[in-house]
PDB file of N, CA and C in Angstrom:
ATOM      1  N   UNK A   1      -1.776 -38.700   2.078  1.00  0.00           N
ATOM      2  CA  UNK A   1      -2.463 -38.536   0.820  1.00  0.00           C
ATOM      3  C   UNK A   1      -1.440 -38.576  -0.311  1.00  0.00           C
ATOM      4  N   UNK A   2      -1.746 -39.174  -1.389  1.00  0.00           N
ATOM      5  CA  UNK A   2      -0.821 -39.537  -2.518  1.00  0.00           C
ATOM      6  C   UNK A   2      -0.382 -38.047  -3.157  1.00  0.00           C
ATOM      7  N   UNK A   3       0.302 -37.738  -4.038  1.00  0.00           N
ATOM      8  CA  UNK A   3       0.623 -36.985  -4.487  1.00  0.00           C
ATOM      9  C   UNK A   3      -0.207 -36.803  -5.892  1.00  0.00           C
ATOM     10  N   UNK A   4      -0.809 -35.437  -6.316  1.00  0.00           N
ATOM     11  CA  UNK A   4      -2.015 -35.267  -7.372  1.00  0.00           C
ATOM     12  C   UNK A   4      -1.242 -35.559  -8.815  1.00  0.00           C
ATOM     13  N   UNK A   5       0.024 -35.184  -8.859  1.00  0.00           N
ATOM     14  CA  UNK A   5       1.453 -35.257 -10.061  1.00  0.00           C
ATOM     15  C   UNK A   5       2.317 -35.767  -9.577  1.00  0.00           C
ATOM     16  N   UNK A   6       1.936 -36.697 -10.691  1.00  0.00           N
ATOM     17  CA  UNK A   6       3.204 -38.031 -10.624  1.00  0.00           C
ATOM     18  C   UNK A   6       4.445 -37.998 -11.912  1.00  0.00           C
ATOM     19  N   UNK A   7       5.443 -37.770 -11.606  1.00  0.00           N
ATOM     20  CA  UNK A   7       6.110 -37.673 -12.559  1.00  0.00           C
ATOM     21  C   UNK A   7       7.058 -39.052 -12.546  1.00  0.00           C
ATOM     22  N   UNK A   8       6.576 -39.636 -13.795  1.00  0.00           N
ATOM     23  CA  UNK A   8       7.912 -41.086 -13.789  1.00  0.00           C
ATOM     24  C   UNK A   8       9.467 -41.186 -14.326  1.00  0.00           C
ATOM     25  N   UNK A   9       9.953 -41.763 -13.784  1.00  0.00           N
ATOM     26  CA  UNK A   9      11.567 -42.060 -14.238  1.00  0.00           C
ATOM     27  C   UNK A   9      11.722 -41.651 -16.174  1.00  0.00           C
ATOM     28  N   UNK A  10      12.443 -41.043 -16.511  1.00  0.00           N
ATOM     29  CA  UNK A  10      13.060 -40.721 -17.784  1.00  0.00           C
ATOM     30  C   UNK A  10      13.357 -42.165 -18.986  1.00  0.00           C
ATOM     31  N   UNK A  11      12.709 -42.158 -19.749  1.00  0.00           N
ATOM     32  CA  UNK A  11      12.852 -43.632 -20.442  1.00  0.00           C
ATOM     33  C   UNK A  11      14.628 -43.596 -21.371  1.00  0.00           C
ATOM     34  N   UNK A  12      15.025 -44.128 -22.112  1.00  0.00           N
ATOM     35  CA  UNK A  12      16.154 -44.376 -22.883  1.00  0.00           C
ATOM     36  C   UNK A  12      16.326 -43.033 -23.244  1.00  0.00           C
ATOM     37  N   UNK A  13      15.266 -42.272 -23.911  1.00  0.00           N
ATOM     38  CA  UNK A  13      15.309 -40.948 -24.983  1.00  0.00           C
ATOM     39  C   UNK A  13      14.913 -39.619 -23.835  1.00  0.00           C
ATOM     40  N   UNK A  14      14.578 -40.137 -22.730  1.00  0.00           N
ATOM     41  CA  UNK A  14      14.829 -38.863 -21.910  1.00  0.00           C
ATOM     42  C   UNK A  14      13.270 -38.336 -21.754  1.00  0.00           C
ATOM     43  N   UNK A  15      12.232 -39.049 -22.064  1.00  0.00           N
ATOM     44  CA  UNK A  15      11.199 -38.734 -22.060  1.00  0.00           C
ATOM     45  C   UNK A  15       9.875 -39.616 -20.506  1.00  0.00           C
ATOM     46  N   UNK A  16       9.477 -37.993 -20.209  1.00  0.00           N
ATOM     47  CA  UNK A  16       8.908 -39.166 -18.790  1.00  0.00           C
ATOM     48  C   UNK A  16       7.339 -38.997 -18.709  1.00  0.00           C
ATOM     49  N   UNK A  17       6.810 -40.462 -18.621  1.00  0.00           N
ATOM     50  CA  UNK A  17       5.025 -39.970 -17.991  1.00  0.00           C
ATOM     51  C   UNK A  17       4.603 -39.792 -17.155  1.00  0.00           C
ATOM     52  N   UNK A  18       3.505 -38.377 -17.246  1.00  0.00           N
ATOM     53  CA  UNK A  18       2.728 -37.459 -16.385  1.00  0.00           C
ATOM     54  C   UNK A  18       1.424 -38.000 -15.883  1.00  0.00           C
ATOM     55  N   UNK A  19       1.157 -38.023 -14.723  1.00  0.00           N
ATOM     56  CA  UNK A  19      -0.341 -39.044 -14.555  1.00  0.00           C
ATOM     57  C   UNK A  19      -0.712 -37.388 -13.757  1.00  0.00           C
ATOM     58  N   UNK A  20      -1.649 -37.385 -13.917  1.00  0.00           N
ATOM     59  CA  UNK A  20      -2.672 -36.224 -13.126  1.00  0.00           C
ATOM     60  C   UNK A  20      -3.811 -36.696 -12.162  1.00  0.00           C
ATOM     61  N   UNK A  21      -4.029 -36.843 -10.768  1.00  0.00           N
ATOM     62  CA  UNK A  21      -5.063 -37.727 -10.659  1.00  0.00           C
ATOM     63  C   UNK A  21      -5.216 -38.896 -10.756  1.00  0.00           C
ATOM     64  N   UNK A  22      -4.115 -39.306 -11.386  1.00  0.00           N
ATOM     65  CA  UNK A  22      -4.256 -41.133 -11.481  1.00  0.00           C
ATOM     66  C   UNK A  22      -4.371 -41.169 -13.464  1.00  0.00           C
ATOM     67  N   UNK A  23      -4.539 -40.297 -14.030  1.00  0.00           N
ATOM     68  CA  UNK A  23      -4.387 -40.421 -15.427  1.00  0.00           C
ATOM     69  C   UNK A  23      -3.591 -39.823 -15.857  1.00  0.00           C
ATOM     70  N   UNK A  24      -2.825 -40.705 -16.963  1.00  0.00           N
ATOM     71  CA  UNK A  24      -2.215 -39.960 -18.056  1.00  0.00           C
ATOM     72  C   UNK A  24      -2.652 -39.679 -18.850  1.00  0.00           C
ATOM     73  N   UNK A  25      -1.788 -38.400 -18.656  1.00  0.00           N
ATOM     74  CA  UNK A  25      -2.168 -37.210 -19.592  1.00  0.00           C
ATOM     75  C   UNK A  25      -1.145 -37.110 -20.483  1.00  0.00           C
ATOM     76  N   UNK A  26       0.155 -37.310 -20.672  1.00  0.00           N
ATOM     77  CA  UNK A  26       1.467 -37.062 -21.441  1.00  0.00           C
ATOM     78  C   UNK A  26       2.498 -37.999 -21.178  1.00  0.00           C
ATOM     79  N   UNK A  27       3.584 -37.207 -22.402  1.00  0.00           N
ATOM     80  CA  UNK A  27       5.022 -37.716 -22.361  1.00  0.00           C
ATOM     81  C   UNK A  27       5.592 -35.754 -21.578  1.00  0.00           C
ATOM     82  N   UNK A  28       6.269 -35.736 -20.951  1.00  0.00           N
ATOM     83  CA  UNK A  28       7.171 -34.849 -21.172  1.00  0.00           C
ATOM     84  C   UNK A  28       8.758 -34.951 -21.204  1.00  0.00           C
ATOM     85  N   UNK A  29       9.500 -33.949 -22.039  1.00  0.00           N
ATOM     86  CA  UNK A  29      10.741 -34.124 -21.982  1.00  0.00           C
ATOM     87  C   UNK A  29      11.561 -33.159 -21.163  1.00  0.00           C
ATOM     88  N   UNK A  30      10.583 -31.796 -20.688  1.00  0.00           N
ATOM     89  CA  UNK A  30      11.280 -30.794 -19.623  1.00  0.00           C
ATOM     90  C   UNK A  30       9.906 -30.361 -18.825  1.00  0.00           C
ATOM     91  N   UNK A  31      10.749 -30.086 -17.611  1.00  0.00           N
ATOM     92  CA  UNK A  31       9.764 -29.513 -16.484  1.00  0.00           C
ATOM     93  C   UNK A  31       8.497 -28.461 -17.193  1.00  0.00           C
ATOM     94  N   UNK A  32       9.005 -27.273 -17.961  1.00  0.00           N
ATOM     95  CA  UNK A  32       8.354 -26.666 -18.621  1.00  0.00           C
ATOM     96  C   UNK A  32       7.441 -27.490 -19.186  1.00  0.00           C
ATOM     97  N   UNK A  33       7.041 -28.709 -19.914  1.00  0.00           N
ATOM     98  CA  UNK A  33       6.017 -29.653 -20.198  1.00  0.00           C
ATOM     99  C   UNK A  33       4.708 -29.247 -20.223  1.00  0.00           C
ATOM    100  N   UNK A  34       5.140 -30.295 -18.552  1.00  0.00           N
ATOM    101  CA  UNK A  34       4.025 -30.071 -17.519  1.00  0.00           C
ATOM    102  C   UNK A  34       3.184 -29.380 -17.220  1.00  0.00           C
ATOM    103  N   UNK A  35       3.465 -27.985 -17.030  1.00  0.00           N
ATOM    104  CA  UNK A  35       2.323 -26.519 -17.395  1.00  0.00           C
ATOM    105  C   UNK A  35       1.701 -26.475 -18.681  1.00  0.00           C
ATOM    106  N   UNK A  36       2.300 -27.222 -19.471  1.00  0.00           N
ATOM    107  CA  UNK A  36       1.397 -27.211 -20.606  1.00  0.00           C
ATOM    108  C   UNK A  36       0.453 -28.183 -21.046  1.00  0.00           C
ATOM    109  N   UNK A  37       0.803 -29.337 -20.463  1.00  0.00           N
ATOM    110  CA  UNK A  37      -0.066 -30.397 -20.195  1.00  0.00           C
ATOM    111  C   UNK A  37      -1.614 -30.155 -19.188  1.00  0.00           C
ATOM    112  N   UNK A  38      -1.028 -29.086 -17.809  1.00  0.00           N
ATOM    113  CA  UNK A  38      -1.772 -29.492 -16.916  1.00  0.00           C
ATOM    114  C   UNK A  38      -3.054 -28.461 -17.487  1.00  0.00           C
ATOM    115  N   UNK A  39      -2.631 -27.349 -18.015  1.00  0.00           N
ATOM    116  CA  UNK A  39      -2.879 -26.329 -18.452  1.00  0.00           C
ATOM    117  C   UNK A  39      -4.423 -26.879 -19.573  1.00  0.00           C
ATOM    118  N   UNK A  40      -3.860 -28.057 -20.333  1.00  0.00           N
ATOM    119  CA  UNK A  40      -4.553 -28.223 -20.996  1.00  0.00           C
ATOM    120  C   UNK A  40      -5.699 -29.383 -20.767  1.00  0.00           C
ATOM    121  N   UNK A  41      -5.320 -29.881 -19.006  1.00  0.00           N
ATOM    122  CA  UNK A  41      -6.485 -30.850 -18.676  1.00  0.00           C
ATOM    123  C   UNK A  41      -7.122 -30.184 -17.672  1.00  0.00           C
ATOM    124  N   UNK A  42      -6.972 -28.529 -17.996  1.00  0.00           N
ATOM    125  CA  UNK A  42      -8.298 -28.065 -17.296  1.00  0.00           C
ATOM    126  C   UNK A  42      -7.878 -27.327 -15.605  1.00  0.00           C
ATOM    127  N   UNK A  43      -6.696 -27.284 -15.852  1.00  0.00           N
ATOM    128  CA  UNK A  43      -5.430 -26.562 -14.066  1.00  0.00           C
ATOM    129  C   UNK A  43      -6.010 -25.193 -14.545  1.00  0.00           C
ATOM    130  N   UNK A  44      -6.485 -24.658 -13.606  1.00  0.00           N
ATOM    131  CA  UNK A  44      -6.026 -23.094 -13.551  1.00  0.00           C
ATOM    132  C   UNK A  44      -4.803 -22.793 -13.161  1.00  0.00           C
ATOM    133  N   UNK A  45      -4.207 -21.681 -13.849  1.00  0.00           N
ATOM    134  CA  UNK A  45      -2.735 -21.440 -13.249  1.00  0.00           C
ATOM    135  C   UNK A  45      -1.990 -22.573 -13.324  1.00  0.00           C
ATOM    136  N   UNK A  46      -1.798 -22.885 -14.118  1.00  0.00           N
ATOM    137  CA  UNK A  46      -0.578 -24.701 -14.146  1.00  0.00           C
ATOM    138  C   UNK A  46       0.561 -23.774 -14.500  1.00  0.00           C
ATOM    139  N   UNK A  47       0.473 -22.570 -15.024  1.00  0.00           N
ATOM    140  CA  UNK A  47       2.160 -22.242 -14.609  1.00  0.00           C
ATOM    141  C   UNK A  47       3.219 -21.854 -13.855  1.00  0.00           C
ATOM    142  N   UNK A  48       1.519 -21.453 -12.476  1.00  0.00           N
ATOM    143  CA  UNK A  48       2.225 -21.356 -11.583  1.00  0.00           C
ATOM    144  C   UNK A  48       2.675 -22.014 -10.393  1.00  0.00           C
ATOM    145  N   UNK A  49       2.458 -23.877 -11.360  1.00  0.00           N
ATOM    146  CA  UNK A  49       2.378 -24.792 -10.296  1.00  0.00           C
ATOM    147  C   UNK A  49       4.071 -24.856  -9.692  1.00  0.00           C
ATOM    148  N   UNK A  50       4.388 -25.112  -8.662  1.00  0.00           N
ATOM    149  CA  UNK A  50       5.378 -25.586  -7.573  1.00  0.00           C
ATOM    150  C   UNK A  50       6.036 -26.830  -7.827  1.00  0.00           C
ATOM    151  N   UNK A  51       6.794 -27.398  -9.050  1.00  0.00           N
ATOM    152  CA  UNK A  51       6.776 -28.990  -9.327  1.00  0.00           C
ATOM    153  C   UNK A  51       7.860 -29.091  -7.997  1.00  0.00           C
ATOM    154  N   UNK A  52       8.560 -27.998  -7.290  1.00  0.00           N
ATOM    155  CA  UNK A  52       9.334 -28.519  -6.020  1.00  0.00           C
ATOM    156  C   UNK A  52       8.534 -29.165  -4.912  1.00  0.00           C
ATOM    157  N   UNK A  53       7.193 -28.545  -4.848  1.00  0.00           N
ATOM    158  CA  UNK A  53       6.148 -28.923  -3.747  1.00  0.00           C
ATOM    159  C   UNK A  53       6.000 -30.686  -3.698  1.00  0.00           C
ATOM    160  N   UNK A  54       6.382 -31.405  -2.982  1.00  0.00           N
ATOM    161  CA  UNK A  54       6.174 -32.851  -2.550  1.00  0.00           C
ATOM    162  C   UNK A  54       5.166 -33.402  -2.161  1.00  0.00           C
ATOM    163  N   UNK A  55       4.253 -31.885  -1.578  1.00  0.00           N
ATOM    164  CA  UNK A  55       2.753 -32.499  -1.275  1.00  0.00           C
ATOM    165  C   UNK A  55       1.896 -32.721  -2.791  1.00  0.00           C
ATOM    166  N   UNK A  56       2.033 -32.597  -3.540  1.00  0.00           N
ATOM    167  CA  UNK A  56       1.677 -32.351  -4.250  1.00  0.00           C
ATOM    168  C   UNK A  56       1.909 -33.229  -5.628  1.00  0.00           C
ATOM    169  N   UNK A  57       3.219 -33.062  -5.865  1.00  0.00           N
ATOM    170  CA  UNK A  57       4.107 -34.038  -7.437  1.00  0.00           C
ATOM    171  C   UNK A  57       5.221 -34.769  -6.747  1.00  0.00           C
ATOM    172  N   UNK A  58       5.277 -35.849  -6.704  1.00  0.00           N
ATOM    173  CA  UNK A  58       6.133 -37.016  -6.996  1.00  0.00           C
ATOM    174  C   UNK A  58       6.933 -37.131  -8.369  1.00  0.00           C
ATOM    175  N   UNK A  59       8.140 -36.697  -7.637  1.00  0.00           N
ATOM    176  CA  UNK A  59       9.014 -37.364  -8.940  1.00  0.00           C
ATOM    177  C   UNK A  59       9.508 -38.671  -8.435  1.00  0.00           C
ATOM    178  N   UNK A  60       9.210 -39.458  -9.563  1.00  0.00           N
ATOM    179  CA  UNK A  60      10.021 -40.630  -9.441  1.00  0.00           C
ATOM    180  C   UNK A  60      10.954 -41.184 -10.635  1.00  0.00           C
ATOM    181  N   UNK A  61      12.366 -41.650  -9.939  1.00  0.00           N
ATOM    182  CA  UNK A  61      13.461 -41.826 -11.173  1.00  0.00           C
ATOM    183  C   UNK A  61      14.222 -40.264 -11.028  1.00  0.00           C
ATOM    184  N   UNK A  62      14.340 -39.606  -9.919  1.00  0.00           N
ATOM    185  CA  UNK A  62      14.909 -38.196 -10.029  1.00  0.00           C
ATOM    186  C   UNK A  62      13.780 -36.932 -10.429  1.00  0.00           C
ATOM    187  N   UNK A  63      14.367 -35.715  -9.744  1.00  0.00           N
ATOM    188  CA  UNK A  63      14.295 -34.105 -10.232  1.00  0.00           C
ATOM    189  C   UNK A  63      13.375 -33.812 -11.082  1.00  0.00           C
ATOM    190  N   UNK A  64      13.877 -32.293 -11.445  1.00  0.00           N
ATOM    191  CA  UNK A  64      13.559 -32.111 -12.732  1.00  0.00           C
ATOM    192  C   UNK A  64      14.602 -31.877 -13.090  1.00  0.00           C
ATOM    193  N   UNK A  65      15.798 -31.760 -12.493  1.00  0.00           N
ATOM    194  CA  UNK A  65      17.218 -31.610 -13.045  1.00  0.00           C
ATOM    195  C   UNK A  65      17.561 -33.117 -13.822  1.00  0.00           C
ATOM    196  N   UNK A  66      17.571 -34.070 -13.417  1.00  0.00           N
ATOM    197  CA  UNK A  66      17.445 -35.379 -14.153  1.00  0.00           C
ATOM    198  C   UNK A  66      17.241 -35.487 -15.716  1.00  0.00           C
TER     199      UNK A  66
END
């Protein structure tokens, strides 16, 4: 099963897009973001999401250390 958060590679300025489900929803520029994004398409608890969890978010292009 695909992963529900997709996080893409970092563009020139350091900024990466968030697909939720297959949509984007954002730009983010830090992990912290993301909870605020997911937060706002309706996640319960998006702050206490796991962006380490693999079942789950795909990073691609690196981390969140990246």
């Amino acid at each position: 099963m695909p992963a529900r958060l997709v996080i893409y590679p970092p563009d020139e300025n350091g900024w990466r897009r968030v697909r939720w489900d297959g949509t984007a929803i954002a730009v983010a520029h830090k992990p912290s973001d993301i909870a605020v994004f997911l937060s706002a398409a309706g996640m319960d608890n998006a702050e206490d999401l796991d962006l380490a969890d693999s079942d789950l978010v795909e990073w691609r292009g690196g981390g969140p250390e990246t």
